[in-house]
C-alpha atoms as a PDB file:
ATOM      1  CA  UNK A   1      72.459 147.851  95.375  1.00  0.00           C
ATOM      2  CA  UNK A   2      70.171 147.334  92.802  1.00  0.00           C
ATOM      3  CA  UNK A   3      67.653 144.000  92.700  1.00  0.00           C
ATOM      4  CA  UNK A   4      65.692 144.576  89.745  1.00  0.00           C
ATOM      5  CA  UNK A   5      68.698 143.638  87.498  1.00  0.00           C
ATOM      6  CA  UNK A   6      70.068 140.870  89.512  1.00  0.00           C
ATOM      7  CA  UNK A   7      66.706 138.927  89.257  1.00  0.00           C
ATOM      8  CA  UNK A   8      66.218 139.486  85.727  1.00  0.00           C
ATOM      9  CA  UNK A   9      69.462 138.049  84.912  1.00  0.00           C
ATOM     10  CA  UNK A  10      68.918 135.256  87.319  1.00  0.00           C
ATOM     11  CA  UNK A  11      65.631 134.551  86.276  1.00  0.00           C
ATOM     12  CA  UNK A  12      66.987 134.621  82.106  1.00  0.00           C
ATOM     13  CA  UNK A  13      69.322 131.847  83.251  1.00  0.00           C
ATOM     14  CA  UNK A  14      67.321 129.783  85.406  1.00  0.00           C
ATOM     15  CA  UNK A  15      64.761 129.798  81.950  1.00  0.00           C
ATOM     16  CA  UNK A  16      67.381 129.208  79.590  1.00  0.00           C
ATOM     17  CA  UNK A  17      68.689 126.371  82.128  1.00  0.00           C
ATOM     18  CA  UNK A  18      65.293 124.630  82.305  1.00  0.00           C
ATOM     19  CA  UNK A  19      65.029 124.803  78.492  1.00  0.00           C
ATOM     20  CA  UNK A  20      68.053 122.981  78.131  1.00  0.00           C
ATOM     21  CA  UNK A  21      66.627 120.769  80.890  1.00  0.00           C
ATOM     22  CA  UNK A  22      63.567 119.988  79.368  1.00  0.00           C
ATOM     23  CA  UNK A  23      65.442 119.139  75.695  1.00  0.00           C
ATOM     24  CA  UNK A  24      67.990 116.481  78.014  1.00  0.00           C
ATOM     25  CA  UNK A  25      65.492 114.766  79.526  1.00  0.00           C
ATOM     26  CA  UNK A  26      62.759 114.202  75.998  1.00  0.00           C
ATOM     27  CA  UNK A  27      65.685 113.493  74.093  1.00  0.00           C
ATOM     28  CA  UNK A  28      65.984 116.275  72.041  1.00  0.00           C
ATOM     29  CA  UNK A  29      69.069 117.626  72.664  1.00  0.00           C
ATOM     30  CA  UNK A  30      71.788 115.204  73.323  1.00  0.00           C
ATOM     31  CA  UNK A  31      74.424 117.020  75.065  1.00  0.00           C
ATOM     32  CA  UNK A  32      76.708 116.478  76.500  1.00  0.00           C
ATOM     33  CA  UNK A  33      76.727 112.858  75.156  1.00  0.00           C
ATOM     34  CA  UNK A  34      77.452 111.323  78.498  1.00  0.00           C
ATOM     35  CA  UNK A  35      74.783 112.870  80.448  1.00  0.00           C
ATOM     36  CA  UNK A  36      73.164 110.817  82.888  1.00  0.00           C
ATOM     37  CA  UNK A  37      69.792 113.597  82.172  1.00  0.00           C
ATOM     38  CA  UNK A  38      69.656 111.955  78.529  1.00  0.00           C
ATOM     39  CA  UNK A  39      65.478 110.477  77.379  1.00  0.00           C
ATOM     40  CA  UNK A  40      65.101 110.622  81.469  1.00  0.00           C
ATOM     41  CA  UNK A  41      61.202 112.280  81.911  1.00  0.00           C
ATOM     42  CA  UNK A  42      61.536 113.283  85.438  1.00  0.00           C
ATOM     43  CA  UNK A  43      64.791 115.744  83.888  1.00  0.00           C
ATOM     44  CA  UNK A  44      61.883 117.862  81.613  1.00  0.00           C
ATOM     45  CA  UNK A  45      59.686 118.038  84.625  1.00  0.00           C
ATOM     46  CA  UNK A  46      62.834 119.348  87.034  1.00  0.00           C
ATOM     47  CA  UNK A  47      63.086 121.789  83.747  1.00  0.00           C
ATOM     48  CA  UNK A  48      59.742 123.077  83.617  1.00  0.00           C
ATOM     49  CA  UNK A  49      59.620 123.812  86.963  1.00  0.00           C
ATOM     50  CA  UNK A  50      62.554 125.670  86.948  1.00  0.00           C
ATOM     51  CA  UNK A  51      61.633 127.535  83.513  1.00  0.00           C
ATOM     52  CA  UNK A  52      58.475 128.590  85.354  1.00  0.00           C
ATOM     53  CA  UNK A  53      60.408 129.968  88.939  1.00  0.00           C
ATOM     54  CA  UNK A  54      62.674 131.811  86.290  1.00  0.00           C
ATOM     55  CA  UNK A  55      60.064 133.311  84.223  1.00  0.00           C
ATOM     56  CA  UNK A  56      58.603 134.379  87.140  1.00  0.00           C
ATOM     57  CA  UNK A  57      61.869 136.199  88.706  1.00  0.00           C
ATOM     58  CA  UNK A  58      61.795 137.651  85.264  1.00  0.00           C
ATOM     59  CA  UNK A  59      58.311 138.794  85.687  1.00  0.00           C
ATOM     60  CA  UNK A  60      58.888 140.026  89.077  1.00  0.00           C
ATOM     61  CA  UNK A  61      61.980 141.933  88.702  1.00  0.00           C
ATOM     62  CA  UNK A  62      60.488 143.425  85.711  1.00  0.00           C
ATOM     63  CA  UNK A  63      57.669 144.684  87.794  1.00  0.00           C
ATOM     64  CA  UNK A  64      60.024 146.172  90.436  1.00  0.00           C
ATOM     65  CA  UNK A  65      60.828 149.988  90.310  1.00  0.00           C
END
């Protein structure tokens, strides 16, 4: 079984995830209009962390031979 893929793609989506994270909770990106993750600070510091830990699978998996 091969890793190096499976934590690049996990690492892309855990990014993209705290992206969208990070947008939620400055305000920037109101969806879904319901969220309870809406102009809520502590929801862009959740999503930075977790942008970091999947930059760095990225980084890691990419580094893997």
């Amino acid at each position: 079984m091969r890793v190096r893929p499976i934590l690049i793609v996990l690492g892309a989506a855990m990014a993209l995830m705290g992206v969208l994270w990070i947008g939620q909770g400055l305000g920037y990106i109101h969806w879904p209009r319901s969220s309870f993750m809406l102009d809520q600070r502590v929801w862009a510091d959740y999503g930075s962390a977790l942008a970091i830990g999947g930059l760095l699978l990225v980084l890691l998996g990419r580094r893997l031979r």
